[in-house]
N, C-alpha and C. Protein backbone atom coordinates (compact mmCIF):
# COMPACT_ATOMS: atom_id res chain seq x y z
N UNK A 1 -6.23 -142.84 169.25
CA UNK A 1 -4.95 -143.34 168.77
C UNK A 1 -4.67 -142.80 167.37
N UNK A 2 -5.85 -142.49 166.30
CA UNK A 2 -5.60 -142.23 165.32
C UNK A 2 -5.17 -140.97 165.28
N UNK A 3 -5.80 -140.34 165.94
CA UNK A 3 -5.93 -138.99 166.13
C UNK A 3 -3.97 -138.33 166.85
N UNK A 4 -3.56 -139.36 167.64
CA UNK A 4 -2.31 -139.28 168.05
C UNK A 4 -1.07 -139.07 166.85
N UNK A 5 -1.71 -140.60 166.18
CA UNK A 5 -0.68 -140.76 165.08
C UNK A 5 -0.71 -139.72 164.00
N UNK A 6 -1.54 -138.92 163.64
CA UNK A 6 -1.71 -137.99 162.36
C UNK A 6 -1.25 -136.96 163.12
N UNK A 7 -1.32 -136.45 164.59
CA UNK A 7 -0.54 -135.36 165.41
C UNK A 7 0.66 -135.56 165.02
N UNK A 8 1.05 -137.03 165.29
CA UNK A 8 2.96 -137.23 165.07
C UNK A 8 3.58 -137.15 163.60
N UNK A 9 2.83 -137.21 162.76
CA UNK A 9 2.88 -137.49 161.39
C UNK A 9 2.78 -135.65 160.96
N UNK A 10 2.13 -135.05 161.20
CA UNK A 10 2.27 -133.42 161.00
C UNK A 10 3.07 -132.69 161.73
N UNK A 11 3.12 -133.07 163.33
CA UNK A 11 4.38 -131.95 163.38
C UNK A 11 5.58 -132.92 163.10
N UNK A 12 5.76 -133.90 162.64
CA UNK A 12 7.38 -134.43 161.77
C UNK A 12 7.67 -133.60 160.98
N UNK A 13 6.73 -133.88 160.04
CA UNK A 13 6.59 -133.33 158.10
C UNK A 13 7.56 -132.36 158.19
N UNK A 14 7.30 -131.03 158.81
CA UNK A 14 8.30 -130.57 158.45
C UNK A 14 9.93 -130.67 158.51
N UNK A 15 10.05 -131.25 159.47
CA UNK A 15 11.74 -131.93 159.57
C UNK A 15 11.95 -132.68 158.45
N UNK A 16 10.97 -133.44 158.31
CA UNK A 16 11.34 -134.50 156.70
C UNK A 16 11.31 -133.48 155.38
N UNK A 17 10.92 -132.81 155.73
CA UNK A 17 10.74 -132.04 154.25
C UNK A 17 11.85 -131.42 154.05
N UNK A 18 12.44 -130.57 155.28
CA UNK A 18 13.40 -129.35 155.69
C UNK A 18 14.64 -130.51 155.13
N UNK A 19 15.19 -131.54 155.99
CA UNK A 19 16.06 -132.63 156.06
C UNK A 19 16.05 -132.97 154.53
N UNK A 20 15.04 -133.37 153.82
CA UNK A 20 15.03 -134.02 152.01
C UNK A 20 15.40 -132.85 151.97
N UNK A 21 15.02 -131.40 151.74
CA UNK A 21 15.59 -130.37 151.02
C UNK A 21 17.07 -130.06 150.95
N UNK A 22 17.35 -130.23 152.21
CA UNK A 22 18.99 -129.58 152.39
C UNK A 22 19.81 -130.68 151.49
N UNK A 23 19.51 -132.17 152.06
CA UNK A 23 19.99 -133.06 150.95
C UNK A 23 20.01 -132.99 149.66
N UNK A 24 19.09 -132.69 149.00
CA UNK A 24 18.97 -132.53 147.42
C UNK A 24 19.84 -131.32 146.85
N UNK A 25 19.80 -130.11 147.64
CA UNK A 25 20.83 -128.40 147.50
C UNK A 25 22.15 -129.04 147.30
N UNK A 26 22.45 -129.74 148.90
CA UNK A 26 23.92 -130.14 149.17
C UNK A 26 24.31 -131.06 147.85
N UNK A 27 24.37 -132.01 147.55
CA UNK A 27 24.35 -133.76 147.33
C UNK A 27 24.85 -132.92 145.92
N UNK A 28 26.29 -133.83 145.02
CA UNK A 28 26.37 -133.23 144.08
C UNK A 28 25.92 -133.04 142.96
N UNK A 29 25.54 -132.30 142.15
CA UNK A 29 24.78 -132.30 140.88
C UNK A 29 25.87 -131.88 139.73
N UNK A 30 25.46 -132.72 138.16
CA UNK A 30 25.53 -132.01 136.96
C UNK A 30 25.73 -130.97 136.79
N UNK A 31 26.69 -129.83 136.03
CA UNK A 31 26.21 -128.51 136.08
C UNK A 31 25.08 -128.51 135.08
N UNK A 32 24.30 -127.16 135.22
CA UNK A 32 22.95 -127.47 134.22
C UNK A 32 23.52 -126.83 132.68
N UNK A 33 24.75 -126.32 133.17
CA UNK A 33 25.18 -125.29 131.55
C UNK A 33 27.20 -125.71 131.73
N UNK A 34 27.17 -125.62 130.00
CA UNK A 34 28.40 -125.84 130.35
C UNK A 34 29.77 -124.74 131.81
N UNK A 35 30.62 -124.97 132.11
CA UNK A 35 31.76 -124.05 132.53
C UNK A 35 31.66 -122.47 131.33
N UNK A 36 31.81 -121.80 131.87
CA UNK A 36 31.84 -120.26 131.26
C UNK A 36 33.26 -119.67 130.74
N UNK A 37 34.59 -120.30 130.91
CA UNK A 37 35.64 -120.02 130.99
C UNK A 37 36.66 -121.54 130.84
N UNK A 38 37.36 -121.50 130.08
CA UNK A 38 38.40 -122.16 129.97
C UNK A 38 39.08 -122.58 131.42
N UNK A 39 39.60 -121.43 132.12
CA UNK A 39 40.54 -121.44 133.25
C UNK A 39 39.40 -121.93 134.53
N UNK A 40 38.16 -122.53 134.05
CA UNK A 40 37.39 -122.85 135.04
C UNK A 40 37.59 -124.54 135.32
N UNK A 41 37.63 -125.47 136.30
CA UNK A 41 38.38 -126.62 135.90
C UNK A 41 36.80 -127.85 135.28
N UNK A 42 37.59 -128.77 135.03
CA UNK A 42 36.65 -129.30 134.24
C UNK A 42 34.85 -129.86 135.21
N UNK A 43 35.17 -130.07 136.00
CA UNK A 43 33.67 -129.82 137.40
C UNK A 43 33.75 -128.79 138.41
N UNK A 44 34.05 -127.51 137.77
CA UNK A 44 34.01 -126.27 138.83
C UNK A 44 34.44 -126.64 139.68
N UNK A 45 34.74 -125.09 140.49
CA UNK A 45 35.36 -124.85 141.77
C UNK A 45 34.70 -125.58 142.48
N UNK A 46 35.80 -125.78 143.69
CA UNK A 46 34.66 -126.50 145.12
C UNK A 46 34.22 -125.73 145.72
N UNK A 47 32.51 -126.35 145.87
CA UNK A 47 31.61 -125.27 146.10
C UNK A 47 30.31 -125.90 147.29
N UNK A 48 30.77 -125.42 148.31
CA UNK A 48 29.71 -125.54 149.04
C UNK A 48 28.27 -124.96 149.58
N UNK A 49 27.65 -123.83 148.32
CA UNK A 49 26.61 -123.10 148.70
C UNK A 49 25.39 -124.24 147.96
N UNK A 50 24.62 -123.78 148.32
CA UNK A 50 23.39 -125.05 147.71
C UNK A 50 23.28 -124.67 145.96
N UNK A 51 22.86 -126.07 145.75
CA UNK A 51 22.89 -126.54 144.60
C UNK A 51 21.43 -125.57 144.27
N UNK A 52 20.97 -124.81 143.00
CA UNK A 52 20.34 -124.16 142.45
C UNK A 52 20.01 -122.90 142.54
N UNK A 53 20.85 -122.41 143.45
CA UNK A 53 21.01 -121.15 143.89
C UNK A 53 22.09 -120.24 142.80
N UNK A 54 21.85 -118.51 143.39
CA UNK A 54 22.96 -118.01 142.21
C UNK A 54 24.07 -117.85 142.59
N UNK A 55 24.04 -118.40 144.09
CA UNK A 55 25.57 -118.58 145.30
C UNK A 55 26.18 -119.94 144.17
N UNK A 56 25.35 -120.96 144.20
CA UNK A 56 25.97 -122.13 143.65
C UNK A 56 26.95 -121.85 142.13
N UNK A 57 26.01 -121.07 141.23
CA UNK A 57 26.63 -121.05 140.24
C UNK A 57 27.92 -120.48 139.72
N UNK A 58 27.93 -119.25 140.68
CA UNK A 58 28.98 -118.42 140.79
C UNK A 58 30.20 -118.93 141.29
N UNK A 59 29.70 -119.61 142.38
CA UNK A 59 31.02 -120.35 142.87
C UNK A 59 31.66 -121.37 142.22
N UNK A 60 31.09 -122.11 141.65
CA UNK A 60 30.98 -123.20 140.41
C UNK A 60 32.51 -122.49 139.31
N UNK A 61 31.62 -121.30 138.78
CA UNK A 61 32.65 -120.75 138.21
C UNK A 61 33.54 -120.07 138.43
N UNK A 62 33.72 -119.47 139.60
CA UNK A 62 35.12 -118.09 140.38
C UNK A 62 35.42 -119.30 141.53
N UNK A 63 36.47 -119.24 141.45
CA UNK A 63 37.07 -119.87 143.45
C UNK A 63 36.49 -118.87 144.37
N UNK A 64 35.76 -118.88 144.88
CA UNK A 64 34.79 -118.36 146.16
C UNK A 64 35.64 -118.83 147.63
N UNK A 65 35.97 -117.67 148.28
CA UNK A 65 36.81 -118.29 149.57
C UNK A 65 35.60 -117.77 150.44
N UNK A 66 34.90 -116.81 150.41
CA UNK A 66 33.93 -116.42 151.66
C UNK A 66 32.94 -116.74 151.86
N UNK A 67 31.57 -116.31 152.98
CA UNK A 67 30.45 -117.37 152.41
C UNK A 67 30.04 -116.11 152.92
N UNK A 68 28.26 -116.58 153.03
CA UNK A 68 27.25 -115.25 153.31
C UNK A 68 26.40 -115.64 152.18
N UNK A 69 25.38 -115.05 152.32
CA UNK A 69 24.17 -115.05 150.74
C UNK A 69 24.88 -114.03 150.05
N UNK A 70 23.88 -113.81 149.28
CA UNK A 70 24.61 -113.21 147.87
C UNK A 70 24.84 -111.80 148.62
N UNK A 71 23.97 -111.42 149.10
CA UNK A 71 23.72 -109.45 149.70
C UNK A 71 25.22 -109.50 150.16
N UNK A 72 25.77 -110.25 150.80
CA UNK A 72 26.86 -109.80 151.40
C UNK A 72 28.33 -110.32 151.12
N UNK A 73 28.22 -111.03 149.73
CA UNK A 73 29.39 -111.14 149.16
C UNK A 73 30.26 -110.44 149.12
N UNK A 74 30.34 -109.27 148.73
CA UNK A 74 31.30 -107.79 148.47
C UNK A 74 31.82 -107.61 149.91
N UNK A 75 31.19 -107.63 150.61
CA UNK A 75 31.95 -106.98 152.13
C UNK A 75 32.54 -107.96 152.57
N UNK A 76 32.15 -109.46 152.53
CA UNK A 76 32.61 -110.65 152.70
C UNK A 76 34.14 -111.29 152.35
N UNK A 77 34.21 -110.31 150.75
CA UNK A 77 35.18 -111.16 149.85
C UNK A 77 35.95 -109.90 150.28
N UNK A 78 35.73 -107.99 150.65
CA UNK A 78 36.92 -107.46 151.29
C UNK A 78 37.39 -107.67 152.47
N UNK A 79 36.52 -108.08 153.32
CA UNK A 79 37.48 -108.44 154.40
C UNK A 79 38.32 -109.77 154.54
N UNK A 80 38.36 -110.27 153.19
CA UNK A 80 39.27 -111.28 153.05
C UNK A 80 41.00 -110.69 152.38
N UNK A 81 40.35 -109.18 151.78
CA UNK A 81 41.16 -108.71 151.29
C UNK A 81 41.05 -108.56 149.72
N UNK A 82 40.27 -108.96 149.50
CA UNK A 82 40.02 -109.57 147.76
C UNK A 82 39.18 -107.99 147.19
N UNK A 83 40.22 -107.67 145.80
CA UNK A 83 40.04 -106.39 145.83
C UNK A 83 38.46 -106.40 145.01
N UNK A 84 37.32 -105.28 144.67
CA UNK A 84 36.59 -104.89 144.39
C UNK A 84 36.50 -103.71 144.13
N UNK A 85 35.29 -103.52 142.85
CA UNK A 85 35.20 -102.53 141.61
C UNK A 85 34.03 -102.02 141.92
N UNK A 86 33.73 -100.91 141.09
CA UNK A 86 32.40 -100.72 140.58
C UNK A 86 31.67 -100.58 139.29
N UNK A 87 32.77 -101.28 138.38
CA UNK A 87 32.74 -101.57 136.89
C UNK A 87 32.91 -102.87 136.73
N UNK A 88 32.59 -103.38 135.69
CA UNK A 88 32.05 -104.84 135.40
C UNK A 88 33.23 -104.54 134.32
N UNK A 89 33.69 -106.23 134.67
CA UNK A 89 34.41 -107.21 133.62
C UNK A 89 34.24 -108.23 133.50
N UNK A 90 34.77 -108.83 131.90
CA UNK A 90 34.47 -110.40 132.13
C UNK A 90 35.20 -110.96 133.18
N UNK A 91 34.36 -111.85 133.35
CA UNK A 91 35.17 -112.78 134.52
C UNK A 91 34.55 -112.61 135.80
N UNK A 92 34.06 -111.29 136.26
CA UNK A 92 33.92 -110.52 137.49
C UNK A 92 32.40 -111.40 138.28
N UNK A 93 32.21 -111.30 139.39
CA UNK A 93 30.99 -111.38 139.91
C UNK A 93 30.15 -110.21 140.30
N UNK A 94 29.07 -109.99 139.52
CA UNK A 94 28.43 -108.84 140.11
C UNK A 94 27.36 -109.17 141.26
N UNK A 95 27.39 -108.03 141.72
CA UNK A 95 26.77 -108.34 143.32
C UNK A 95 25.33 -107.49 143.49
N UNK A 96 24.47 -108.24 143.55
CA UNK A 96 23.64 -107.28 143.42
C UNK A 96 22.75 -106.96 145.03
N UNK A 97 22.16 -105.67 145.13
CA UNK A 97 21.41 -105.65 146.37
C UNK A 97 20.47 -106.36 146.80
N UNK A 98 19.81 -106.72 147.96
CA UNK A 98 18.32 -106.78 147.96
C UNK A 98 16.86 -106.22 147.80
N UNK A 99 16.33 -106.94 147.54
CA UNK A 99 15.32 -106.26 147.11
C UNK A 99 15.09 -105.33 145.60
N UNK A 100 14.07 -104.77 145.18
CA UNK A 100 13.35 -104.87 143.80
C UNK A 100 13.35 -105.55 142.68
N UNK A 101 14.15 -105.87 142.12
CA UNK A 101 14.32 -107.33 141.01
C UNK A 101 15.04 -108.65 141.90
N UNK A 102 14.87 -108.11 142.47
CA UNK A 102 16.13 -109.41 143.47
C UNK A 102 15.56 -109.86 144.89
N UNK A 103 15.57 -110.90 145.54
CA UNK A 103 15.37 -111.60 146.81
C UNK A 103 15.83 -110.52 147.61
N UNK A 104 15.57 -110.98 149.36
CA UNK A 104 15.97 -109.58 149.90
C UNK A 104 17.63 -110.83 150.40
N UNK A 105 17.58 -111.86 149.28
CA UNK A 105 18.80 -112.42 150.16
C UNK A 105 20.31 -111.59 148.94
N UNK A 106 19.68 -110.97 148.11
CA UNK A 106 20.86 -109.99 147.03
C UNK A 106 20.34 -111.55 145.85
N UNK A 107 21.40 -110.67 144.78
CA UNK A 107 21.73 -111.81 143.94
C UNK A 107 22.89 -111.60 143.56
N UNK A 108 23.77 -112.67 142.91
CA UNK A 108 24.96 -112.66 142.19
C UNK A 108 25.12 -113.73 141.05
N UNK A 109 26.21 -112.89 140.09
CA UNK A 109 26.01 -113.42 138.37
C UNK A 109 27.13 -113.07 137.97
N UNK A 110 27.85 -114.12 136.73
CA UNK A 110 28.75 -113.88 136.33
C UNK A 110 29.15 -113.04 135.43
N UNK A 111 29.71 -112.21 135.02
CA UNK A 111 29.62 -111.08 133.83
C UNK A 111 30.33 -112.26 133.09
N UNK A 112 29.94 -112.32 131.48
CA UNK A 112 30.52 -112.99 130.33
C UNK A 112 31.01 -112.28 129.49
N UNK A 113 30.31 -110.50 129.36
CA UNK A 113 30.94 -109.84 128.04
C UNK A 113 30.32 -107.98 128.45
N UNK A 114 31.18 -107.65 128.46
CA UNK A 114 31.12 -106.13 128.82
C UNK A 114 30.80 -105.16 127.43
N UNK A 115 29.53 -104.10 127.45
CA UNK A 115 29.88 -102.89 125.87
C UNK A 115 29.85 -102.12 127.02
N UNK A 116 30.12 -101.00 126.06
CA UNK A 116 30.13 -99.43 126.07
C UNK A 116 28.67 -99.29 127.40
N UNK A 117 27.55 -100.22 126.73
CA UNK A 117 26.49 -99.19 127.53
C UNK A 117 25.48 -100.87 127.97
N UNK A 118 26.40 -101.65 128.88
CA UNK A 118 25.59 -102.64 129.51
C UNK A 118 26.87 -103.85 129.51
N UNK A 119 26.11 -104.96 130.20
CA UNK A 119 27.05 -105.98 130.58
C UNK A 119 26.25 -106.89 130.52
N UNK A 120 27.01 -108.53 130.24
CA UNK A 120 25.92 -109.50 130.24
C UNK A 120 26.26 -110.46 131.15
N UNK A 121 25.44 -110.91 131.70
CA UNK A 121 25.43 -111.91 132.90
C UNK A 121 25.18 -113.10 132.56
N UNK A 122 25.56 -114.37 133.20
CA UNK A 122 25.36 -115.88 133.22
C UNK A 122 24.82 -116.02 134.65
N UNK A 123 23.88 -116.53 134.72
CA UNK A 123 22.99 -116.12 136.66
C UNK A 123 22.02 -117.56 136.62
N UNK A 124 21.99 -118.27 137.78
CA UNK A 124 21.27 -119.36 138.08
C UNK A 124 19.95 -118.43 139.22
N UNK A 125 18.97 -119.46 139.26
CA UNK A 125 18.09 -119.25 139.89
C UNK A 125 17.25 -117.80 139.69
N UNK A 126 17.34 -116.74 137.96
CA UNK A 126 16.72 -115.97 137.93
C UNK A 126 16.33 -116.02 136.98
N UNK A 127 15.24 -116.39 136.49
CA UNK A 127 14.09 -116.96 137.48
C UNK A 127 13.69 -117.38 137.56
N UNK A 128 14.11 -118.83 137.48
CA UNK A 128 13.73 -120.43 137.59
C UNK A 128 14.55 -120.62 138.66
N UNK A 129 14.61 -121.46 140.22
CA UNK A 129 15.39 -122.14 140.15
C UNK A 129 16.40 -123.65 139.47
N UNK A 130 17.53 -123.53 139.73
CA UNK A 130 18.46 -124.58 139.15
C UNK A 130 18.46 -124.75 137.62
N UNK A 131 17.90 -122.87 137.14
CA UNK A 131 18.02 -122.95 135.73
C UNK A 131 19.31 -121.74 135.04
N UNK A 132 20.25 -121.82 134.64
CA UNK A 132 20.77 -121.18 134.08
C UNK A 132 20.36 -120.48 132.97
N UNK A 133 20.96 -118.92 132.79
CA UNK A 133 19.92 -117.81 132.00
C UNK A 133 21.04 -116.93 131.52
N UNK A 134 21.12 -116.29 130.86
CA UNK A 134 21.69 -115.23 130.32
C UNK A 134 21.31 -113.91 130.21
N UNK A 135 21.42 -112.86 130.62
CA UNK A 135 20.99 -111.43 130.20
C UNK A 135 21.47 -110.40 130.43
N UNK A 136 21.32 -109.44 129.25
CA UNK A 136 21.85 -108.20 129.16
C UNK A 136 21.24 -106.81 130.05
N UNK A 137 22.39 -106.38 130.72
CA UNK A 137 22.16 -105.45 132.11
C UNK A 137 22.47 -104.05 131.40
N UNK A 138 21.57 -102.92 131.16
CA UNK A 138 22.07 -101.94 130.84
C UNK A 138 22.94 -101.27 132.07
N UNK A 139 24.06 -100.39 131.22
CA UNK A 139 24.74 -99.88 132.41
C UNK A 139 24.53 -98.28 132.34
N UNK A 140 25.23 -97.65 133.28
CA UNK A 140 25.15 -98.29 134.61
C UNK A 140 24.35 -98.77 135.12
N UNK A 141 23.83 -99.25 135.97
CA UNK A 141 23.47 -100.50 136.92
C UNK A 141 22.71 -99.70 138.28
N UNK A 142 21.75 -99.20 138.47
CA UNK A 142 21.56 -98.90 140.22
C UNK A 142 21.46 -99.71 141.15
N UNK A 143 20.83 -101.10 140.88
CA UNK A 143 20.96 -102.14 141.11
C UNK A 143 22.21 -102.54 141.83
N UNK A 144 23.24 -103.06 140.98
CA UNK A 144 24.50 -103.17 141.47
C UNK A 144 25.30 -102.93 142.72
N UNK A 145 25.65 -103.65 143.79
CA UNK A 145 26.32 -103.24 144.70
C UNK A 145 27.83 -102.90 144.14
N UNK A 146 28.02 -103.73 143.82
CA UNK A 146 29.80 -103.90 142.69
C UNK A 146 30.38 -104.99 142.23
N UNK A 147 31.51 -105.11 142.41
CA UNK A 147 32.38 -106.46 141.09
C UNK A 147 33.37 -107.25 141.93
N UNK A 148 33.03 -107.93 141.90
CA UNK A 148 34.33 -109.28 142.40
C UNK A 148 35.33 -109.31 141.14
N UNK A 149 36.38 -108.50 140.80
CA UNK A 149 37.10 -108.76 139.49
C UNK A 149 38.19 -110.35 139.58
N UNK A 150 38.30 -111.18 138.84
CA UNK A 150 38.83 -111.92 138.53
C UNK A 150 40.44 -111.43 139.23
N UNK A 151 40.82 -112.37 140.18
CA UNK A 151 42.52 -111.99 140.53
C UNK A 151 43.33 -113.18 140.06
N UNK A 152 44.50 -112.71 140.13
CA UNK A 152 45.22 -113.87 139.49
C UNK A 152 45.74 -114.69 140.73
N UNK A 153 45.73 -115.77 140.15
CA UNK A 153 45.97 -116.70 141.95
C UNK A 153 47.20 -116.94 142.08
């Protein structure tokens, strides 16, 4: 009997674990850093990608109409029609590939301030999750898939 009950108790676990996780992503949170932009509203966009992710943050700050992980934002947000760059501006979402500095799920980050020879990003989950970070990207970028530029709505 004991032996039954610790069978039922291990193959659960993972449903309970899987089930608490999705809850805690979903369920709304604090942002961990202030809004990045004025024209951002005062509790970010509505955003349904999980909470500590760099899907979450981004969306938080840009109105996000498409979904997908990060890798496939860019193809995502043109076949919505939503135009795309391969130069960084403020405002913009950069999109990055999978794999070598990045998950093979891509990553994406907000550009805050563009020079001559690099760009700087506002990016959750690199590389903490549910921690907001800042850093300077020399450019060009190989990395880079391209730019979600800011449209006017």
């Amino acid at each position: 009997m004991k032996l039954l009950l610790a069978a039922l108790v291990v193959l659960s676990f993972p449903a309970l674990v899987g089930t608490t996780t999705a809850a805690v992503a979903t369920a709304p949170h604090e942002p961990p850093a202030p809004r990045l932009f004025a024209w951002v509203p005062e509790d970010g966009f509505p955003d349904a990608y999980p909470y500590g992710q760099c899907t979450w943050w981004a969306a938080y700050n840009r109105r996000v109409t498409w979904g997908g992980n990060a890798r496939d934002w860019l193809v995502n947000a043109q076949a919505q029609g939503i135009a795309t760059t391969e130069y960084p501006s403020v405002g913009a979402i950069a999109v990055y590939r999978p794999g070598g500095h990045y998950s093979s799920y891509g990553h994406v980050a907000i550009v805050v301030a563009v020079r001559r020879d690099s760009y700087v990003v506002s990016e959750m989950n690199a590389p903490h999750w549910a921690e907001v970070t800042t850093r300077v990207v020399p450019w060009p970028d190989p990395a880079v898939q391209g730019f979600i530029p800011v449209r006017a709505d």
